[in-house]
N, C-alpha and C. Protein backbone atom coordinates (compact mmCIF):
# COMPACT_ATOMS: atom_id res chain seq x y z
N UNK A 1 -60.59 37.19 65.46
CA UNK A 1 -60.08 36.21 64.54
C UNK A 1 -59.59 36.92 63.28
N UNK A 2 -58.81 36.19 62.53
CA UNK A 2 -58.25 37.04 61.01
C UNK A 2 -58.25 35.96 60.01
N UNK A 3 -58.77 36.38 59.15
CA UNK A 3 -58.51 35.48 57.77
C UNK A 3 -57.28 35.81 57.03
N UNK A 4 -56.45 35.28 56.43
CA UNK A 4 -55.45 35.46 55.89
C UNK A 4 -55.26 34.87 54.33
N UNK A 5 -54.75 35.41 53.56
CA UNK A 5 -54.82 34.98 52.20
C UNK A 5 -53.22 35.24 51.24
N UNK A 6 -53.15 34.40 51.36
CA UNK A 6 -52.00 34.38 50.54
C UNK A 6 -51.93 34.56 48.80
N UNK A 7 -52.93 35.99 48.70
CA UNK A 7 -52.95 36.00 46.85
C UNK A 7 -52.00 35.68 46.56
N UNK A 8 -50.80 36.30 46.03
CA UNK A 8 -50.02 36.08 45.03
C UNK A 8 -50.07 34.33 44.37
N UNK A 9 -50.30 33.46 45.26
CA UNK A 9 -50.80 32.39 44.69
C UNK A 9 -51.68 31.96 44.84
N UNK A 10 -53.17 32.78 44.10
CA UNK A 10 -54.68 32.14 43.63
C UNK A 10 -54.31 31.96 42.69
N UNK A 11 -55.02 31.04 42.14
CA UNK A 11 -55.25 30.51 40.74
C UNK A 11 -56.45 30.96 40.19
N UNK A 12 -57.40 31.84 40.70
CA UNK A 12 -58.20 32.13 40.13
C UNK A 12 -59.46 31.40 39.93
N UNK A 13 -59.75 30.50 41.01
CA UNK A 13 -61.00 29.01 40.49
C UNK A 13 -62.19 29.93 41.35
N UNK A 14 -62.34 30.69 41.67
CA UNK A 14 -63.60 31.26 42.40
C UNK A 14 -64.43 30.40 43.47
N UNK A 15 -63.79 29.45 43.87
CA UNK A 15 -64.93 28.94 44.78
C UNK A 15 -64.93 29.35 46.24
N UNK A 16 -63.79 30.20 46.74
CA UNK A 16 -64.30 30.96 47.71
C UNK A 16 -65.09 32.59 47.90
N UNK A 17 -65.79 32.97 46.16
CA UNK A 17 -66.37 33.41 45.98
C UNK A 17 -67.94 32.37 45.89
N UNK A 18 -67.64 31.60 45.55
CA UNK A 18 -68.64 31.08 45.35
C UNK A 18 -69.33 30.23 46.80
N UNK A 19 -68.71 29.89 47.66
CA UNK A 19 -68.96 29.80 49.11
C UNK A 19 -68.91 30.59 49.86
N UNK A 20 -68.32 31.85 50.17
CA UNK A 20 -68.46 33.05 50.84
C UNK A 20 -68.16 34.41 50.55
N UNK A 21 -69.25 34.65 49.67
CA UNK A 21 -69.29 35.93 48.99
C UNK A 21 -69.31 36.96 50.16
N UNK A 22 -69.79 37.12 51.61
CA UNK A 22 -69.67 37.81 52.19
C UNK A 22 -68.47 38.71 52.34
N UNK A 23 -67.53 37.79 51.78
CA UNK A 23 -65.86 38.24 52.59
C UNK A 23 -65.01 37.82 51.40
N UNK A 24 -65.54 37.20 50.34
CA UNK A 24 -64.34 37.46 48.96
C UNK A 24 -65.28 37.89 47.64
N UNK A 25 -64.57 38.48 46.93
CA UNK A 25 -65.28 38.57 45.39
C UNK A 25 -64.00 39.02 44.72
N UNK A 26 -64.42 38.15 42.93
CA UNK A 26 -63.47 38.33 41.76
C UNK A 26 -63.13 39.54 41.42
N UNK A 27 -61.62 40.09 41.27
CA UNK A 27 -61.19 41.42 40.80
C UNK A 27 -61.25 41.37 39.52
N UNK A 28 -61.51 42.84 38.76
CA UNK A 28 -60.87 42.91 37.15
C UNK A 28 -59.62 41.94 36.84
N UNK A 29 -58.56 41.71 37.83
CA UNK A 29 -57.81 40.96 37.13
C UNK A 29 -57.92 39.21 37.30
N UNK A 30 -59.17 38.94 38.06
CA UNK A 30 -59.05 37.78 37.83
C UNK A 30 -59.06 36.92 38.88
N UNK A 31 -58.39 37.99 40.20
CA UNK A 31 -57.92 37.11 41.19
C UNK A 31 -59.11 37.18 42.42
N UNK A 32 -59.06 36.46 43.41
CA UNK A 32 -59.87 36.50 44.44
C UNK A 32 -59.76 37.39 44.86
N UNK A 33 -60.45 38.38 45.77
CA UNK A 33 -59.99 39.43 46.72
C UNK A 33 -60.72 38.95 48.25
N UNK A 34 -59.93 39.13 49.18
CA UNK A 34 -60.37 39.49 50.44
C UNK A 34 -61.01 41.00 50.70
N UNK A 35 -62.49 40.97 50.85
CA UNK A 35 -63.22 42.12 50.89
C UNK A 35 -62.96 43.52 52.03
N UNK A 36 -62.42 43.93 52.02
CA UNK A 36 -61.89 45.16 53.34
C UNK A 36 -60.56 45.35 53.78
N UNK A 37 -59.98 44.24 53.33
CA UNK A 37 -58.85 43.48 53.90
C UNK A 37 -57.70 44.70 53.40
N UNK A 38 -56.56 44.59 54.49
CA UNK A 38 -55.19 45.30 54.30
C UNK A 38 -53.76 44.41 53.82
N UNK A 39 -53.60 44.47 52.74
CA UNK A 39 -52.46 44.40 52.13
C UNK A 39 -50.84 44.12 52.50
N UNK A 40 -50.08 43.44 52.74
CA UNK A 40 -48.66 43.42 53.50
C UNK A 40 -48.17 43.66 51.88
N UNK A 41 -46.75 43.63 52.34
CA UNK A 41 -45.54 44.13 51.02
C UNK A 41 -45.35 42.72 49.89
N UNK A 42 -45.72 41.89 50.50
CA UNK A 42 -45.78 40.24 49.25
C UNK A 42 -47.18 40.73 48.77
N UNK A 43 -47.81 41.61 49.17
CA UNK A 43 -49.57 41.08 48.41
C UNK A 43 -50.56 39.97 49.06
N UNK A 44 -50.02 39.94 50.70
CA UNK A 44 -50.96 38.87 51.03
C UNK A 44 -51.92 39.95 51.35
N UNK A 45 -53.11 39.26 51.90
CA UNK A 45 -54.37 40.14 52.23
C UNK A 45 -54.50 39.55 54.02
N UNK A 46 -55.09 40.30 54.55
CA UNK A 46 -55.55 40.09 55.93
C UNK A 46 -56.77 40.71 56.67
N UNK A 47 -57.45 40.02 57.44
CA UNK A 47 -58.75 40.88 57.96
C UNK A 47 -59.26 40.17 59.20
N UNK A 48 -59.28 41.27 60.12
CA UNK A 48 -59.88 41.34 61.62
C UNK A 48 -61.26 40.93 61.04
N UNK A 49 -61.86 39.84 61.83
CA UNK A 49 -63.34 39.73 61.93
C UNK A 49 -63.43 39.08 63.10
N UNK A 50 -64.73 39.33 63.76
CA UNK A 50 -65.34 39.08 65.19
C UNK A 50 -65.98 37.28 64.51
N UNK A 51 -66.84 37.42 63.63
CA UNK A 51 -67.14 35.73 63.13
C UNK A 51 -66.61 35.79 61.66
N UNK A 52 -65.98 34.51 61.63
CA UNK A 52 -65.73 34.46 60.28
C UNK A 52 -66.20 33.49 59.61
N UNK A 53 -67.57 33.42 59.58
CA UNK A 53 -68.81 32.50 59.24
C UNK A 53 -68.13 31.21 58.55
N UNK A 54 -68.65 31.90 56.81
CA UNK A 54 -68.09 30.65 55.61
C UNK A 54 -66.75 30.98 55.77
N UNK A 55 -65.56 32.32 56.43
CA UNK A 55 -64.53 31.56 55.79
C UNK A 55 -63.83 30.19 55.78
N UNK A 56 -64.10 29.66 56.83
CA UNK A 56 -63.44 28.49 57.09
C UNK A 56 -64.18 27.79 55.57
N UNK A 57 -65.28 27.86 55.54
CA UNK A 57 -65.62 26.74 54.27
C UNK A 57 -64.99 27.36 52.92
N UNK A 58 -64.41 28.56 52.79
CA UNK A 58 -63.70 29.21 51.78
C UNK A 58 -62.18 28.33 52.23
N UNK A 59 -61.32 28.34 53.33
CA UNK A 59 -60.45 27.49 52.94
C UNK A 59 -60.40 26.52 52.81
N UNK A 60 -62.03 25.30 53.09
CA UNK A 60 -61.32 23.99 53.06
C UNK A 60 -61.58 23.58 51.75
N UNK A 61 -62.62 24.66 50.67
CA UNK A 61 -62.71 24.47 49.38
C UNK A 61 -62.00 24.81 48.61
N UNK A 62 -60.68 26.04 48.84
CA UNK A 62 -59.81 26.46 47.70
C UNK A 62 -58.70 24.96 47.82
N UNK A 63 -58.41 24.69 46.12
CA UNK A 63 -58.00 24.10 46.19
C UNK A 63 -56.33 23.96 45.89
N UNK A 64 -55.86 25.53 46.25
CA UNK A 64 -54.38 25.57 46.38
C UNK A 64 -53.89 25.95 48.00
N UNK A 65 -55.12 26.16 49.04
CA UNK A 65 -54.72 25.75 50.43
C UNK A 65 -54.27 27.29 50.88
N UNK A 66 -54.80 28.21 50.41
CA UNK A 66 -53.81 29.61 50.38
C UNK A 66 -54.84 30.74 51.31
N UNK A 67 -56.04 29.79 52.12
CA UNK A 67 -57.20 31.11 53.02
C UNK A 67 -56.71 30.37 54.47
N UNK A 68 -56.77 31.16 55.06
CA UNK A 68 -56.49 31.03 56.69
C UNK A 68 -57.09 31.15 57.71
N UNK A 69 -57.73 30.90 58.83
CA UNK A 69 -58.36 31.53 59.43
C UNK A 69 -58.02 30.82 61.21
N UNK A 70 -57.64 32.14 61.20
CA UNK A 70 -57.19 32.23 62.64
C UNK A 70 -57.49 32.96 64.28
């Protein structure tokens, strides 16, 4: 499965830090990060995981719709 994240538009509200710290935490600048995750050329983030526990509860709580999990 892969989680997918479309930084360039977080807003910065932390609550998929705050529901699944396993797999995101706040950067110096502010923004969410996907923890391990590899980078494309827009700045999205992406990551292979076998379970991806809370992410699903990380996207149905951000509230600009921007975590994926596939």
């Amino acid at each position: 499965m892969k989680i997918k994240v479309e930084r360039p538009k977080c807003i910065s509200c932390g609550s998929c830090v705050a529901v699944c710290p396993q797999f995101f935490e706040m950067e110096d600048s502010g923004l969410a990060h996907l923890k391990n995750s590899k980078k494309d050329a827009d700045g999205n983030e992406e990551l292979e995981v076998q379970e991806p526990d809370c992410a699903r509860d990380a996207a149905e709580v951000c509230p600009v719709q921007i975590i994926k999990v596939e």
